[in-house]
C-alpha atoms as a PDB file:
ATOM      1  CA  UNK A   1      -7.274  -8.621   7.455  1.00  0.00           C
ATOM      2  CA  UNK A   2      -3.905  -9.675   6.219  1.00  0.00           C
ATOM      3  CA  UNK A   3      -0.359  -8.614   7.619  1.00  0.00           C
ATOM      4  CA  UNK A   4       0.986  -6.785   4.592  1.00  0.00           C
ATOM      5  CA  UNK A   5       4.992  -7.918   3.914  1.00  0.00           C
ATOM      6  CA  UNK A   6       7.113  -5.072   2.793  1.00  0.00           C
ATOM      7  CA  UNK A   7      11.297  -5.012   2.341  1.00  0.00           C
ATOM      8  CA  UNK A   8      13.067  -2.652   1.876  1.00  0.00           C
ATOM      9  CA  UNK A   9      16.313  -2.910  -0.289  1.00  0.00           C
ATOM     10  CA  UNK A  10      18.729  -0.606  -2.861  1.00  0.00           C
ATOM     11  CA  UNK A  11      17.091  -0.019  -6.405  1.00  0.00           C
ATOM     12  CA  UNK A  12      20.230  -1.816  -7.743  1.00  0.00           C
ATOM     13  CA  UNK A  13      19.580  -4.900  -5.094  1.00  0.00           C
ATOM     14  CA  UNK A  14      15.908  -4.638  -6.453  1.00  0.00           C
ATOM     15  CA  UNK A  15      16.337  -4.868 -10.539  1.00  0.00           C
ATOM     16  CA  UNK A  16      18.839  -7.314  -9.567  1.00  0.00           C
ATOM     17  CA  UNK A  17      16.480  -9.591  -7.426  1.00  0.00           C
ATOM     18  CA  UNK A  18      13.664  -9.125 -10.463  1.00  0.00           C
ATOM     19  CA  UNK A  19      16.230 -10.464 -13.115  1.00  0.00           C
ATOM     20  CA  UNK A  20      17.042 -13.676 -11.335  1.00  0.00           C
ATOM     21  CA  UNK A  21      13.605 -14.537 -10.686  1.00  0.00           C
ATOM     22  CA  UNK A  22      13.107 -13.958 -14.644  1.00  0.00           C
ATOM     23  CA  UNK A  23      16.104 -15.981 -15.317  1.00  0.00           C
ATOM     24  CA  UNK A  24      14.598 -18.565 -13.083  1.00  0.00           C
ATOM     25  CA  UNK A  25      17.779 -18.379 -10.915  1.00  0.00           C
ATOM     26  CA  UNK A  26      15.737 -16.923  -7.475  1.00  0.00           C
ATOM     27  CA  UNK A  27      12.878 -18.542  -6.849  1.00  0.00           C
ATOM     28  CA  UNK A  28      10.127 -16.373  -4.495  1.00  0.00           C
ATOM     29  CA  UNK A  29       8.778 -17.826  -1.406  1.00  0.00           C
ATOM     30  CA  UNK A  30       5.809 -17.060   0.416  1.00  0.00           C
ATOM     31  CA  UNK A  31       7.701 -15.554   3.273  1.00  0.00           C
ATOM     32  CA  UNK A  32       9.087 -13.178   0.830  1.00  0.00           C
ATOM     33  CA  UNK A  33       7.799  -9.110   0.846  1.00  0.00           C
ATOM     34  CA  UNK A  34       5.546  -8.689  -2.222  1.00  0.00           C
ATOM     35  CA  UNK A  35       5.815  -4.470  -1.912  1.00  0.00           C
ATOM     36  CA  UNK A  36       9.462  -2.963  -2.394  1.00  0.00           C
ATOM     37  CA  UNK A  37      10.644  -0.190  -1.365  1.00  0.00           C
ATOM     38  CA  UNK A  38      14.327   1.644  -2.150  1.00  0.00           C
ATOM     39  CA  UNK A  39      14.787   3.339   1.485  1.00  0.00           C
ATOM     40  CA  UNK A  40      13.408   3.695   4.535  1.00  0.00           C
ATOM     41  CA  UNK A  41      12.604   7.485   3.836  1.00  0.00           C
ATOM     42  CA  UNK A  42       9.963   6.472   0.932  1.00  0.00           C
ATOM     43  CA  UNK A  43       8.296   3.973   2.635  1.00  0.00           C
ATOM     44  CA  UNK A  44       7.602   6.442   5.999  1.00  0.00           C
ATOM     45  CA  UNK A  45       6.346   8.372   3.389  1.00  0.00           C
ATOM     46  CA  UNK A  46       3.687   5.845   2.296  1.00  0.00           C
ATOM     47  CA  UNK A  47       3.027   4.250   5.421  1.00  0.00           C
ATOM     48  CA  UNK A  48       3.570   7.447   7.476  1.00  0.00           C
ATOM     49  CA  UNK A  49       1.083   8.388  10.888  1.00  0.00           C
ATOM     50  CA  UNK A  50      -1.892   9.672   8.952  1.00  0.00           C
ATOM     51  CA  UNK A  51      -2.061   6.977   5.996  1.00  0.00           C
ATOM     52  CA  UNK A  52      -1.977   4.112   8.739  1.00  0.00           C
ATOM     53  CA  UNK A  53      -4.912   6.143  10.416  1.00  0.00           C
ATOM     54  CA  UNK A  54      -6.616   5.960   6.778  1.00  0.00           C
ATOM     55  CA  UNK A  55      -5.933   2.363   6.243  1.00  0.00           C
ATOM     56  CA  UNK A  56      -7.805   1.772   9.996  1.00  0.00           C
ATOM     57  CA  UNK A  57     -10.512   4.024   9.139  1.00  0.00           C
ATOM     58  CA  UNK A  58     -11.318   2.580   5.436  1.00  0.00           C
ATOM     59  CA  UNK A  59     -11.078  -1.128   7.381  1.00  0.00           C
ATOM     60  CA  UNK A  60     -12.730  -0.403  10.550  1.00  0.00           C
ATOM     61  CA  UNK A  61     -15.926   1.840   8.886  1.00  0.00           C
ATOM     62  CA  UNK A  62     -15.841   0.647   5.497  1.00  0.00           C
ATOM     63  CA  UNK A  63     -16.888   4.125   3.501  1.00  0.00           C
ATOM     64  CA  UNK A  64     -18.717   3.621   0.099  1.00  0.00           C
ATOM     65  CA  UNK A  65     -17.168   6.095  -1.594  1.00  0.00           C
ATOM     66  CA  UNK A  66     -13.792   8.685  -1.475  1.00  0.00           C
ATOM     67  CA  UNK A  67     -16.409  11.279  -0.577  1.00  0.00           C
ATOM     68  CA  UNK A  68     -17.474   9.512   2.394  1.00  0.00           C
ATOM     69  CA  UNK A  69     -14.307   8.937   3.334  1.00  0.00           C
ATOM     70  CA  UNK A  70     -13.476  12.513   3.577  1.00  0.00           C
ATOM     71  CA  UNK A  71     -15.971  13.636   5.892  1.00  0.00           C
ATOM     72  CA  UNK A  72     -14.991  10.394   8.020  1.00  0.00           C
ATOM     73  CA  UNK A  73     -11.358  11.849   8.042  1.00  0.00           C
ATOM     74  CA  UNK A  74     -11.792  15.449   7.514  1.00  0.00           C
ATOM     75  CA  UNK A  75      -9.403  15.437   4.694  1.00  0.00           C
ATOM     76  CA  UNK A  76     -10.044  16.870   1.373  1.00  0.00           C
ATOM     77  CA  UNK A  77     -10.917  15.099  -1.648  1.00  0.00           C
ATOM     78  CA  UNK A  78      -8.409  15.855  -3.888  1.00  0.00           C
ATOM     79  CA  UNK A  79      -5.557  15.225  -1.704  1.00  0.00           C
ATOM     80  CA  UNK A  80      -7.585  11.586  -0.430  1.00  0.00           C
ATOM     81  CA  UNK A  81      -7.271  10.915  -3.740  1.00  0.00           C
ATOM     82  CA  UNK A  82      -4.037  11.121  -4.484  1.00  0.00           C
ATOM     83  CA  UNK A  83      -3.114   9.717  -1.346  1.00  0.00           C
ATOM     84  CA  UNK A  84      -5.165   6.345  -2.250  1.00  0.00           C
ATOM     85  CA  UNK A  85      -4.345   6.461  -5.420  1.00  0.00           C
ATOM     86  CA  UNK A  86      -0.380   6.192  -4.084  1.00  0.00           C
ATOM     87  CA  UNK A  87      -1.314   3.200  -1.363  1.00  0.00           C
ATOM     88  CA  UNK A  88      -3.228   1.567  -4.377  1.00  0.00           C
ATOM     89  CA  UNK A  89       0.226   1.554  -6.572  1.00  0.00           C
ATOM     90  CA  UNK A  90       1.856  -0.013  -3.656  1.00  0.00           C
ATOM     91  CA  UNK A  91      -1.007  -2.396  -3.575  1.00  0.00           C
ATOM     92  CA  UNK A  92      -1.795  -1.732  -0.091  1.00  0.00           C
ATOM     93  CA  UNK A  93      -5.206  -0.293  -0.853  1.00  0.00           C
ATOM     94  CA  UNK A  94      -8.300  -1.423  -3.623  1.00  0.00           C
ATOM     95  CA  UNK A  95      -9.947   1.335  -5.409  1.00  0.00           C
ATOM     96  CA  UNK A  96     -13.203  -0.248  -6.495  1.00  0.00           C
ATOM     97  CA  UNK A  97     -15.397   1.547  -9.343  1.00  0.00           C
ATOM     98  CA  UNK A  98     -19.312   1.004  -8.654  1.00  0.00           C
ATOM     99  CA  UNK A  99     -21.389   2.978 -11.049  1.00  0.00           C
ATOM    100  CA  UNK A 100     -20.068   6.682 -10.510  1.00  0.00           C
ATOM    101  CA  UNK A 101     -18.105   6.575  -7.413  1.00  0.00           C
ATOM    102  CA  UNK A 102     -14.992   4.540  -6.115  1.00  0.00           C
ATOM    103  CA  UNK A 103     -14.778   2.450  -2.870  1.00  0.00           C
ATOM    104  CA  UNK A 104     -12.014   2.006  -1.202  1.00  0.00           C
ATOM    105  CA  UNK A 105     -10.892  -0.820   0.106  1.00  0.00           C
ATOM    106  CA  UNK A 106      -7.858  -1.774   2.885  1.00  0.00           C
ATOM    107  CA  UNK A 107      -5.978  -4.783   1.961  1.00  0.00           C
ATOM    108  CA  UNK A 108      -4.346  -4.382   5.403  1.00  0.00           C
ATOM    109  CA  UNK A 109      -3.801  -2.703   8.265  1.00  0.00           C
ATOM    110  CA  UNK A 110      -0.672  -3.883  10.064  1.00  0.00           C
ATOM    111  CA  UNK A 111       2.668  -4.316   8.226  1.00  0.00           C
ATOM    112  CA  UNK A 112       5.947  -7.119   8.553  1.00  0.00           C
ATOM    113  CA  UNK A 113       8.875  -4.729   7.197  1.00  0.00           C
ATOM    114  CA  UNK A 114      12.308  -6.617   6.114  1.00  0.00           C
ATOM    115  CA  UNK A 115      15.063  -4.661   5.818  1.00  0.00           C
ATOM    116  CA  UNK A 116      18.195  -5.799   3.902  1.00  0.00           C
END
């Protein structure tokens, strides 16, 4: 499982870092975070004490479905959903469609954060 990168930087400092690198003036390394976020505050939202425990229990027992993965964490469907369906925007989580139900998936489960 891969170390997720995530920075942390001022909306302006964002568009501003997304227009060079479409100008061709800023050229992205590796190294660089691939997830943004505009303050501290939003991403302890996202990666706050109970999603990390999600992330570990979707990696570590691998549920087949959202409804599995409720009973596994005792939370309730609707709000799992939303919840993955937020980590998936960030890219931080797969939801994979097979047949009827979705799988989800961890793309990580410890995090480098870079704050400018």
């Amino acid at each position: 499982m891969e170390t997720i990168k995530v920075g942390i930087m001022p909306q302006d400092k964002i568009r501003e870092r997304v227009l060079m690198i479409a100008k061709g003036t800023y050229q992205v390394s590796d190294s660089d975070p691939k997830i943004w976020f505009t303050s501290m505050r939003s991403l302890a939202e996202v990666l706050s004490d109970d999603n990390r425990t999600l992330l570990h229990t979707i990696s570590e027992q691998k549920p087949e479905s959202i409804h599995e993965l409720a009973i596994m964490s005792g939370r309730q469907e609707s709000n799992l959903s939303r919840t993955l369906k937020t980590l998936s925007s960030y890219d931080i989580v797969d939801l994979v469609k097979e047949g009827k139900q979705i799988r989800p998936i961890a793309k990580g489960t410890t995090f480098e954060i870079l704050a400018t």
